[in-house]
PDB file of N, CA and C in Angstrom:
ATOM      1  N   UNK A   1       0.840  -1.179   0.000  1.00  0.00           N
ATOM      2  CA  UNK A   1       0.000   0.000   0.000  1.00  0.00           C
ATOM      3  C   UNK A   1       0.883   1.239   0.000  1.00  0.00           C
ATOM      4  N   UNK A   2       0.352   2.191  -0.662  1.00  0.00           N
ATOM      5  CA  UNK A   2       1.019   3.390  -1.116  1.00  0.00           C
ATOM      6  C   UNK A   2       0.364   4.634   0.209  1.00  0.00           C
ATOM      7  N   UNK A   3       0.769   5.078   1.168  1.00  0.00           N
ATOM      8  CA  UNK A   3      -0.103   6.366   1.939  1.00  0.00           C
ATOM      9  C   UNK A   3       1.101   7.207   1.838  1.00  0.00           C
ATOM     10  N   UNK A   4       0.385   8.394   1.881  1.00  0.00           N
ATOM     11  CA  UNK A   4       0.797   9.753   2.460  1.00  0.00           C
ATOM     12  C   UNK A   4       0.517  10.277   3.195  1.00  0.00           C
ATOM     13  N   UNK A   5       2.040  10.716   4.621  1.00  0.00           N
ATOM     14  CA  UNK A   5       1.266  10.934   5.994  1.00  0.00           C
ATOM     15  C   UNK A   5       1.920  12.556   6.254  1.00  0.00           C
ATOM     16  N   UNK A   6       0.522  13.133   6.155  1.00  0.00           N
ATOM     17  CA  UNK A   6       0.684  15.069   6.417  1.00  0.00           C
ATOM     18  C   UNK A   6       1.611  14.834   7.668  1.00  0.00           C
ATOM     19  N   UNK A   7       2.123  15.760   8.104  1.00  0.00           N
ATOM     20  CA  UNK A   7       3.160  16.039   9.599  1.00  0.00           C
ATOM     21  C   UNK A   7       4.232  15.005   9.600  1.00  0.00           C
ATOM     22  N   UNK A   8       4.332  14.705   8.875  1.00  0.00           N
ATOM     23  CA  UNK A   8       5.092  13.274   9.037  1.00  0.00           C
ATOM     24  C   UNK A   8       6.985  13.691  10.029  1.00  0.00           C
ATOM     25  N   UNK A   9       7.273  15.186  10.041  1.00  0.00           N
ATOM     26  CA  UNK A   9       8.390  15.600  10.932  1.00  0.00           C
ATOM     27  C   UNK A   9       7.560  15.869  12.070  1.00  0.00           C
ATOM     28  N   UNK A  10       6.409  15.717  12.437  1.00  0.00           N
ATOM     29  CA  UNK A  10       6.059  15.513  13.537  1.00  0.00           C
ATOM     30  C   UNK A  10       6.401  14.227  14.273  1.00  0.00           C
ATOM     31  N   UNK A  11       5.702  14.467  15.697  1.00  0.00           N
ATOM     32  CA  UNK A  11       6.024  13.293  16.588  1.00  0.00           C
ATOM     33  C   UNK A  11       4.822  12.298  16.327  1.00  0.00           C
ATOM     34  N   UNK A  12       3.244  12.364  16.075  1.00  0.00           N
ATOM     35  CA  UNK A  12       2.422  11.352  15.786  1.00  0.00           C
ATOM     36  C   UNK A  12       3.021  10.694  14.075  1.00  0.00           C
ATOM     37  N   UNK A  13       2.986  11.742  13.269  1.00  0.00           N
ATOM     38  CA  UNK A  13       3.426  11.706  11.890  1.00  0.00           C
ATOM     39  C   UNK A  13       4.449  10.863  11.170  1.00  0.00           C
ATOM     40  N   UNK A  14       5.603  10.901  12.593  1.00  0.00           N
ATOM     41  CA  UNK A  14       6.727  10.355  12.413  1.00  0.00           C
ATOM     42  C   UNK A  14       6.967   9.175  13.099  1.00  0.00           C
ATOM     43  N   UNK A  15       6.279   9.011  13.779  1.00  0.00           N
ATOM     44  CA  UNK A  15       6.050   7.575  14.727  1.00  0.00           C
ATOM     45  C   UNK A  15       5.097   6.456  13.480  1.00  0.00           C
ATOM     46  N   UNK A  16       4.340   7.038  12.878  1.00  0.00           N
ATOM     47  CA  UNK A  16       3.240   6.432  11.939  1.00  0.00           C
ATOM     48  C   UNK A  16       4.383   6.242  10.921  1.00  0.00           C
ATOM     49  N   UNK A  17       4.801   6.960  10.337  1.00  0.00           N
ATOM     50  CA  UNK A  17       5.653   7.112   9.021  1.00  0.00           C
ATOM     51  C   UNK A  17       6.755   6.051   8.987  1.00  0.00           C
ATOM     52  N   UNK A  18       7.028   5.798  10.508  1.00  0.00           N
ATOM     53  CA  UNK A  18       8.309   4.854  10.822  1.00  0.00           C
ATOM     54  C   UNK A  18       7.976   3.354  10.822  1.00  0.00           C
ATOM     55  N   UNK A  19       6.878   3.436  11.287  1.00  0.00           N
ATOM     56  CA  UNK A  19       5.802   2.044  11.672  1.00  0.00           C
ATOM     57  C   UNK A  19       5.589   1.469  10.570  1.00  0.00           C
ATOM     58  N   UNK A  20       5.284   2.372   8.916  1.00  0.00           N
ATOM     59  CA  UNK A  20       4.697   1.776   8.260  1.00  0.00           C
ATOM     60  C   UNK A  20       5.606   1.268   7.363  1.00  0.00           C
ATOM     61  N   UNK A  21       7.051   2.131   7.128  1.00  0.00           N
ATOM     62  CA  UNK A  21       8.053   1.645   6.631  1.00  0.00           C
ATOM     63  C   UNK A  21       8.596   0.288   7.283  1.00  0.00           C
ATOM     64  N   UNK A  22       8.129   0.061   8.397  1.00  0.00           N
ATOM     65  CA  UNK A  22       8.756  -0.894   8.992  1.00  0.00           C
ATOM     66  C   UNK A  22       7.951  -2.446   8.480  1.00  0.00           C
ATOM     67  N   UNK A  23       6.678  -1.911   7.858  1.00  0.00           N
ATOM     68  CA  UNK A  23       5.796  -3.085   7.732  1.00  0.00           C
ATOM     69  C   UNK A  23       5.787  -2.950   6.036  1.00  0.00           C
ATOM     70  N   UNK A  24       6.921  -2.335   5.282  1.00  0.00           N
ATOM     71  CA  UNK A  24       6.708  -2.472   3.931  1.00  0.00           C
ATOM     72  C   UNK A  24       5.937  -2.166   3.093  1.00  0.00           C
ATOM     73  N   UNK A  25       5.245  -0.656   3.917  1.00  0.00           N
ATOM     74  CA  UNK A  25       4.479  -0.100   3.083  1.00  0.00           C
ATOM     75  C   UNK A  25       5.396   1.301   2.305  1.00  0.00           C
ATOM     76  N   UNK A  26       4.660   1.968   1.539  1.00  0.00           N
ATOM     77  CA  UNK A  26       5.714   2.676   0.860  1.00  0.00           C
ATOM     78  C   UNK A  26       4.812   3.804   1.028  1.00  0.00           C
ATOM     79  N   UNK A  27       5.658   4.900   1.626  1.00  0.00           N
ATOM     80  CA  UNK A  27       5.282   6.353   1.950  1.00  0.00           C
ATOM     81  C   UNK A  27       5.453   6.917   1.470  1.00  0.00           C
ATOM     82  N   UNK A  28       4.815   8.452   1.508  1.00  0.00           N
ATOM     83  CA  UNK A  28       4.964   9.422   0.929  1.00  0.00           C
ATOM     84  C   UNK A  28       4.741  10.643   2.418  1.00  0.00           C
ATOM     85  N   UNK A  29       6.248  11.257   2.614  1.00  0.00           N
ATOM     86  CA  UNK A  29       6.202  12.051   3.830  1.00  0.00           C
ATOM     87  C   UNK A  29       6.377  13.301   3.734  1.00  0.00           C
ATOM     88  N   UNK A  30       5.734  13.842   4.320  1.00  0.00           N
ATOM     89  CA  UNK A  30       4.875  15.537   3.854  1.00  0.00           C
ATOM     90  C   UNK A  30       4.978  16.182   5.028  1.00  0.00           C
ATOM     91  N   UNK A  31       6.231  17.184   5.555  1.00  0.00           N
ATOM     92  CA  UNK A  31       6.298  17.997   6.538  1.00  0.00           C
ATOM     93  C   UNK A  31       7.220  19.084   6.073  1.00  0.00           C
ATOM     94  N   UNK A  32       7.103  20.140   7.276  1.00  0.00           N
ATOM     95  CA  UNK A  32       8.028  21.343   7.151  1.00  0.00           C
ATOM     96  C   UNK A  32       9.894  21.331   7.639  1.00  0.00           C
ATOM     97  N   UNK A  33      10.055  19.815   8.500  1.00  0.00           N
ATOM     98  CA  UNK A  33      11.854  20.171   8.553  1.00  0.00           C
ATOM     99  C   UNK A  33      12.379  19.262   8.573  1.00  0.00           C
ATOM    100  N   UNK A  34      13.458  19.854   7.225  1.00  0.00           N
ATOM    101  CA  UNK A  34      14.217  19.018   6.329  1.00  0.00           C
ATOM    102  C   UNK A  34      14.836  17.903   7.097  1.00  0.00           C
ATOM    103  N   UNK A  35      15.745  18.475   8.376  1.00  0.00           N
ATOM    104  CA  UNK A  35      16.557  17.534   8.555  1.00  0.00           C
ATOM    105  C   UNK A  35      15.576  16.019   9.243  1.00  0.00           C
ATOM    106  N   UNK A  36      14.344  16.259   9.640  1.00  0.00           N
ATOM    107  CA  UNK A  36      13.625  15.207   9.950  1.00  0.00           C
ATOM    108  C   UNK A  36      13.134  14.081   8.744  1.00  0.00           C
ATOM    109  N   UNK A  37      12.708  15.183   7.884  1.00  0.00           N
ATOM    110  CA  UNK A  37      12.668  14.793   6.409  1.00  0.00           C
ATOM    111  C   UNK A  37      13.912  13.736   5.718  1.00  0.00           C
ATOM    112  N   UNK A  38      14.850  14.663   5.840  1.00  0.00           N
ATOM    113  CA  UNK A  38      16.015  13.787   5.365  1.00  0.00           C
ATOM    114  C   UNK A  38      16.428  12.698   5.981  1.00  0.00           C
ATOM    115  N   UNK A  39      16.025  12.317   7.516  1.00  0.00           N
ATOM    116  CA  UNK A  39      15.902  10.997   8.191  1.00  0.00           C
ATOM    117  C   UNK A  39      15.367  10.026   7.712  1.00  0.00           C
ATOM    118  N   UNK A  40      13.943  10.758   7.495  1.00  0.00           N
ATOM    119  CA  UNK A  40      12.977   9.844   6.360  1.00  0.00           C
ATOM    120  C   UNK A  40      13.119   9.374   5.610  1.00  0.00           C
ATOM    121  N   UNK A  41      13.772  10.012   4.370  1.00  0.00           N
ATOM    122  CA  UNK A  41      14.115   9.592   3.528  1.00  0.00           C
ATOM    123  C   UNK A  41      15.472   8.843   3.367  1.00  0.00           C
ATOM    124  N   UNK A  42      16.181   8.685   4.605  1.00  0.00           N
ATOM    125  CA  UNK A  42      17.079   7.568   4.751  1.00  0.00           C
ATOM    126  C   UNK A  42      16.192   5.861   5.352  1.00  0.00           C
ATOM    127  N   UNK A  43      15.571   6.549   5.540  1.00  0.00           N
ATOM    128  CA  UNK A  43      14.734   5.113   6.436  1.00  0.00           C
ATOM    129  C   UNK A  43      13.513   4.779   4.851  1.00  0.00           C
ATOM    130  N   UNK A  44      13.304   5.364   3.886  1.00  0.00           N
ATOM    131  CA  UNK A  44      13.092   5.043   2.839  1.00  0.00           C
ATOM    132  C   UNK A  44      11.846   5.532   2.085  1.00  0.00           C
ATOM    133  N   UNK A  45      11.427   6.678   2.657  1.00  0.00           N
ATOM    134  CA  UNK A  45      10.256   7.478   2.886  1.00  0.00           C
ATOM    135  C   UNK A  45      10.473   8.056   1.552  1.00  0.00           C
ATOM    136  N   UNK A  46       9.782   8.581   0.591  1.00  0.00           N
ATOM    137  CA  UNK A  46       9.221   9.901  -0.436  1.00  0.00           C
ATOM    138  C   UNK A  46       9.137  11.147   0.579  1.00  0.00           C
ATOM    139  N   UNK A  47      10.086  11.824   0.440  1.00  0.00           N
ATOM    140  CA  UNK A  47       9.254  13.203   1.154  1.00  0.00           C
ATOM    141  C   UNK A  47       9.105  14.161   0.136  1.00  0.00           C
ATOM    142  N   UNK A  48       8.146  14.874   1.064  1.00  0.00           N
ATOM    143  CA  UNK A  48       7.944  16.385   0.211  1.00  0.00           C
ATOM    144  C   UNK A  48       7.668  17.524   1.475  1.00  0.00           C
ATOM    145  N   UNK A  49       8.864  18.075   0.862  1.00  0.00           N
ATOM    146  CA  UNK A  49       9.009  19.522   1.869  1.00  0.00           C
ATOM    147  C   UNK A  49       7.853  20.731   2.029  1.00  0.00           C
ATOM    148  N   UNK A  50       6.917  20.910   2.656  1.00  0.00           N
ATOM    149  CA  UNK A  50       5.705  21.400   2.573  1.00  0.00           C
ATOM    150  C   UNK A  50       5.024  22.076   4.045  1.00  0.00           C
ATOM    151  N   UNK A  51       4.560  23.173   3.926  1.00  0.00           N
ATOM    152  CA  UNK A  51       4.306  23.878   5.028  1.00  0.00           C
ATOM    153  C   UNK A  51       2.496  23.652   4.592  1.00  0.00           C
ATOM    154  N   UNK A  52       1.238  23.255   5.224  1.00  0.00           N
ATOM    155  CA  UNK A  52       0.008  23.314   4.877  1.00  0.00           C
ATOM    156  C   UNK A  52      -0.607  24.144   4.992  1.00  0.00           C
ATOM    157  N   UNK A  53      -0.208  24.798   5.897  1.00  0.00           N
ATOM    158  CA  UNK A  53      -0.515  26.847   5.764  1.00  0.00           C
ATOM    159  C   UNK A  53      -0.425  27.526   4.792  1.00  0.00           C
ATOM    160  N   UNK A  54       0.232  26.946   4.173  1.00  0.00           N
ATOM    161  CA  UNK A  54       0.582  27.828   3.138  1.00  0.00           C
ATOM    162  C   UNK A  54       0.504  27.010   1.359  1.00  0.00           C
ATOM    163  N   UNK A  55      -0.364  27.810   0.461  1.00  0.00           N
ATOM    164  CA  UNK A  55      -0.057  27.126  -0.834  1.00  0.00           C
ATOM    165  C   UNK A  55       1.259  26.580  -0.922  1.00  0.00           C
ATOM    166  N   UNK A  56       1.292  25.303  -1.970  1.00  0.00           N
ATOM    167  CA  UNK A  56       2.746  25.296  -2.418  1.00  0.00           C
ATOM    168  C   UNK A  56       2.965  26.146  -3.628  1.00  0.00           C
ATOM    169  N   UNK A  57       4.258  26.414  -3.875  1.00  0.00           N
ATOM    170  CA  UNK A  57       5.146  27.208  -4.926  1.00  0.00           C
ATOM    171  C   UNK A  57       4.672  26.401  -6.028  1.00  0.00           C
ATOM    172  N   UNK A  58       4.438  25.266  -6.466  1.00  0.00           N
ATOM    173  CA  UNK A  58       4.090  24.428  -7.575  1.00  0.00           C
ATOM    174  C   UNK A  58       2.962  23.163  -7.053  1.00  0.00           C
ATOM    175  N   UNK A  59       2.102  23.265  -7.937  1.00  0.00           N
ATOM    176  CA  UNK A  59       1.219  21.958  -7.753  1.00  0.00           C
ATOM    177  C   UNK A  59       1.919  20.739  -7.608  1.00  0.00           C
ATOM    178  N   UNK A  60       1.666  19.911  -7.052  1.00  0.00           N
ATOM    179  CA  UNK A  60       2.302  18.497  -7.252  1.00  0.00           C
ATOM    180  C   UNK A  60       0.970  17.062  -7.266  1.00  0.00           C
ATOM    181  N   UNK A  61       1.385  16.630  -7.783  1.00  0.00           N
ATOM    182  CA  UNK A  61       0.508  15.033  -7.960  1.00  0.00           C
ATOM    183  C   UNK A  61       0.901  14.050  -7.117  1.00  0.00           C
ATOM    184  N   UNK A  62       0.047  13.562  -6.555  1.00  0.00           N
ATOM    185  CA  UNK A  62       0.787  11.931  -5.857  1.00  0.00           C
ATOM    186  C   UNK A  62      -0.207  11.258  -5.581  1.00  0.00           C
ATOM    187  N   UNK A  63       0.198  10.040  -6.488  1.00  0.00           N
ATOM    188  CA  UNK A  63      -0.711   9.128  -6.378  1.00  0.00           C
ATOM    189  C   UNK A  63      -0.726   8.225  -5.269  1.00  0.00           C
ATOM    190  N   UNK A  64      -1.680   7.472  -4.304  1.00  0.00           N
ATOM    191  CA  UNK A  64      -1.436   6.714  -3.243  1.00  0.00           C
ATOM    192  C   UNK A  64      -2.899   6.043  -2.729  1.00  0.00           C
ATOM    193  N   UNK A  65      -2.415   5.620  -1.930  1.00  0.00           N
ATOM    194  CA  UNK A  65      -4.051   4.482  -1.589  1.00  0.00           C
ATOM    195  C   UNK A  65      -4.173   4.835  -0.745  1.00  0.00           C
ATOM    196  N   UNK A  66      -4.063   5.712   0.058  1.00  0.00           N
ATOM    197  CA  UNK A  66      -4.745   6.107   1.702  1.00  0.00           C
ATOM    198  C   UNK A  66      -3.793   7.760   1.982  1.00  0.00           C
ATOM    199  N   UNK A  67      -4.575   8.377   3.306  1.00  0.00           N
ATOM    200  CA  UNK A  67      -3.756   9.054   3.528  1.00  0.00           C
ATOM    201  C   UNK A  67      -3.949   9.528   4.908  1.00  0.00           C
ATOM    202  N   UNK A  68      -3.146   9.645   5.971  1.00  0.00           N
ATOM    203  CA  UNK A  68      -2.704   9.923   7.268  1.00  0.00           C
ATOM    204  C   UNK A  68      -2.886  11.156   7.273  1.00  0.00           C
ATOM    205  N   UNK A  69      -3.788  11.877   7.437  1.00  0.00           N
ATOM    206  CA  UNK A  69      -3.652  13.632   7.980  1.00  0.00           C
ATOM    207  C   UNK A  69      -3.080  13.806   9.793  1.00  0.00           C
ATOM    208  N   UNK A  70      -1.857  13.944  10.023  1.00  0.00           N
ATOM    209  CA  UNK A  70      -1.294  14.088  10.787  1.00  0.00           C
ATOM    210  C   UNK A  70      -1.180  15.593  11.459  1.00  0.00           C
ATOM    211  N   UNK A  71      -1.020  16.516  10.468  1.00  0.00           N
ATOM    212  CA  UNK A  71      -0.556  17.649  10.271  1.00  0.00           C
ATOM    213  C   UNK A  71      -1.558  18.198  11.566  1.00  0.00           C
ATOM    214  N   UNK A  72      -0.874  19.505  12.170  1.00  0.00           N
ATOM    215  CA  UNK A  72      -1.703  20.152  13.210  1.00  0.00           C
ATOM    216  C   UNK A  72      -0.961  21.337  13.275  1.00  0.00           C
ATOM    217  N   UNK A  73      -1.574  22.340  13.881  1.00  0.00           N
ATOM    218  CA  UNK A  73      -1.183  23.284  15.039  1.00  0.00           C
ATOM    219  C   UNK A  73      -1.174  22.486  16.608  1.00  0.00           C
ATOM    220  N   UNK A  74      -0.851  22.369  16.996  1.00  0.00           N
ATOM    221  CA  UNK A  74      -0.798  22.028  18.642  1.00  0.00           C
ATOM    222  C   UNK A  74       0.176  22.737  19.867  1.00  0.00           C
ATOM    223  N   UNK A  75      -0.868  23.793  20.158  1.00  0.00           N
ATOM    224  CA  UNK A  75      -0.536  24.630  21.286  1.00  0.00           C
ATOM    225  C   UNK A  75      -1.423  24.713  22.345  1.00  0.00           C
ATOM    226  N   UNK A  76      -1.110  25.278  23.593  1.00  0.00           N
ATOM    227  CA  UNK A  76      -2.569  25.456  24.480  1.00  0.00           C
ATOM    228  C   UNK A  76      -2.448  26.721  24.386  1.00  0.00           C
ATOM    229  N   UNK A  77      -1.613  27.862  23.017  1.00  0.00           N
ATOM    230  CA  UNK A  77      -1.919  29.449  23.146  1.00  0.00           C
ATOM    231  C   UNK A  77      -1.437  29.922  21.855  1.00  0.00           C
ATOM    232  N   UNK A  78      -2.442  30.950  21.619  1.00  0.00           N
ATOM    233  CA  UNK A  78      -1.556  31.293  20.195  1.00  0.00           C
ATOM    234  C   UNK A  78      -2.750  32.418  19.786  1.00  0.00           C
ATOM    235  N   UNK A  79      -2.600  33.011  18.397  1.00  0.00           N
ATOM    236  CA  UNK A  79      -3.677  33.624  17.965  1.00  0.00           C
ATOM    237  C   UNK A  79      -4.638  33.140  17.964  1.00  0.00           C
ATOM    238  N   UNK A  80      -6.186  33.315  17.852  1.00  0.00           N
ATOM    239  CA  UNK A  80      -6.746  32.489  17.176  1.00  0.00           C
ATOM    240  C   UNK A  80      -7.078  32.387  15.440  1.00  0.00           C
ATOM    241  N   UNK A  81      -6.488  33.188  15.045  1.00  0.00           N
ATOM    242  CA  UNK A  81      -6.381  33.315  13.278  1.00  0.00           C
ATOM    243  C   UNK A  81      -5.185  32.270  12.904  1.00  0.00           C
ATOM    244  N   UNK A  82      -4.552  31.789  13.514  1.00  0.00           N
ATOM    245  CA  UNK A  82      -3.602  30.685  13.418  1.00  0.00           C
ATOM    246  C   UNK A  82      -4.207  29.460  13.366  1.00  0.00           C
ATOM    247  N   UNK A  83      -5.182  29.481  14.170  1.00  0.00           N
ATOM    248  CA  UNK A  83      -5.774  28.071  14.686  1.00  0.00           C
ATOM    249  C   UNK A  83      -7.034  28.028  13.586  1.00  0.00           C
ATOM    250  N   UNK A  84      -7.729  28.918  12.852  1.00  0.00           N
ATOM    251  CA  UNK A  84      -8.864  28.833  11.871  1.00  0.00           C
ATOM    252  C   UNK A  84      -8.324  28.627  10.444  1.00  0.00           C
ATOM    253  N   UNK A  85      -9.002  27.719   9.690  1.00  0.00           N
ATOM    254  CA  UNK A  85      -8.868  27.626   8.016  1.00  0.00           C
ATOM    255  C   UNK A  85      -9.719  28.746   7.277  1.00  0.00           C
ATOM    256  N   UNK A  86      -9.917  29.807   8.037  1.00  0.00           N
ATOM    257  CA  UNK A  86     -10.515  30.791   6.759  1.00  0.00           C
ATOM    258  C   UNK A  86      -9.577  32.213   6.560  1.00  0.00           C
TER     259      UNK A  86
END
């Protein structure tokens, strides 16, 4: 199985991302820092360098059979225009 897991330089993201490589599935890992990224992609991950706040610079395609939305804000403080999708 082919997934792509949002946050994946996160700590849920990256715990999932590690798990699934471990069971021979083939990822596709989607976070904001590199050098976590570049771990990933030693352990055998697809990444793609990507902030979800923000459009990307270029569309991209990826095809896959499932997908892990990992990705978050997680604070107990902050703006609240940080924390809304509009």
């Amino acid at each position: 199985m082919r997934v792509m897991v949002t946050g994946a330089t996160g700590f849920l993201g990256g715990v999932l991302t590690r798990r699934l490589l471990a069971k021979g599935h083939a990822v596709i890992a989607v976070g904001r820092n590199r050098e976590k990224l570049a771990k990933l992609a030693a352990d055998g991950a697809q990444i793609v360098e990507m902030d979800l706040s923000a459009p990307p610079a270029s569309p991209f395609d990826v095809a896959c059979d499932d997908v892990a939305h990992c990705a978050a804000l997680s604070s107990p403080w902050g703006r609240e225009r940080r924390f809304s999708s509009g």
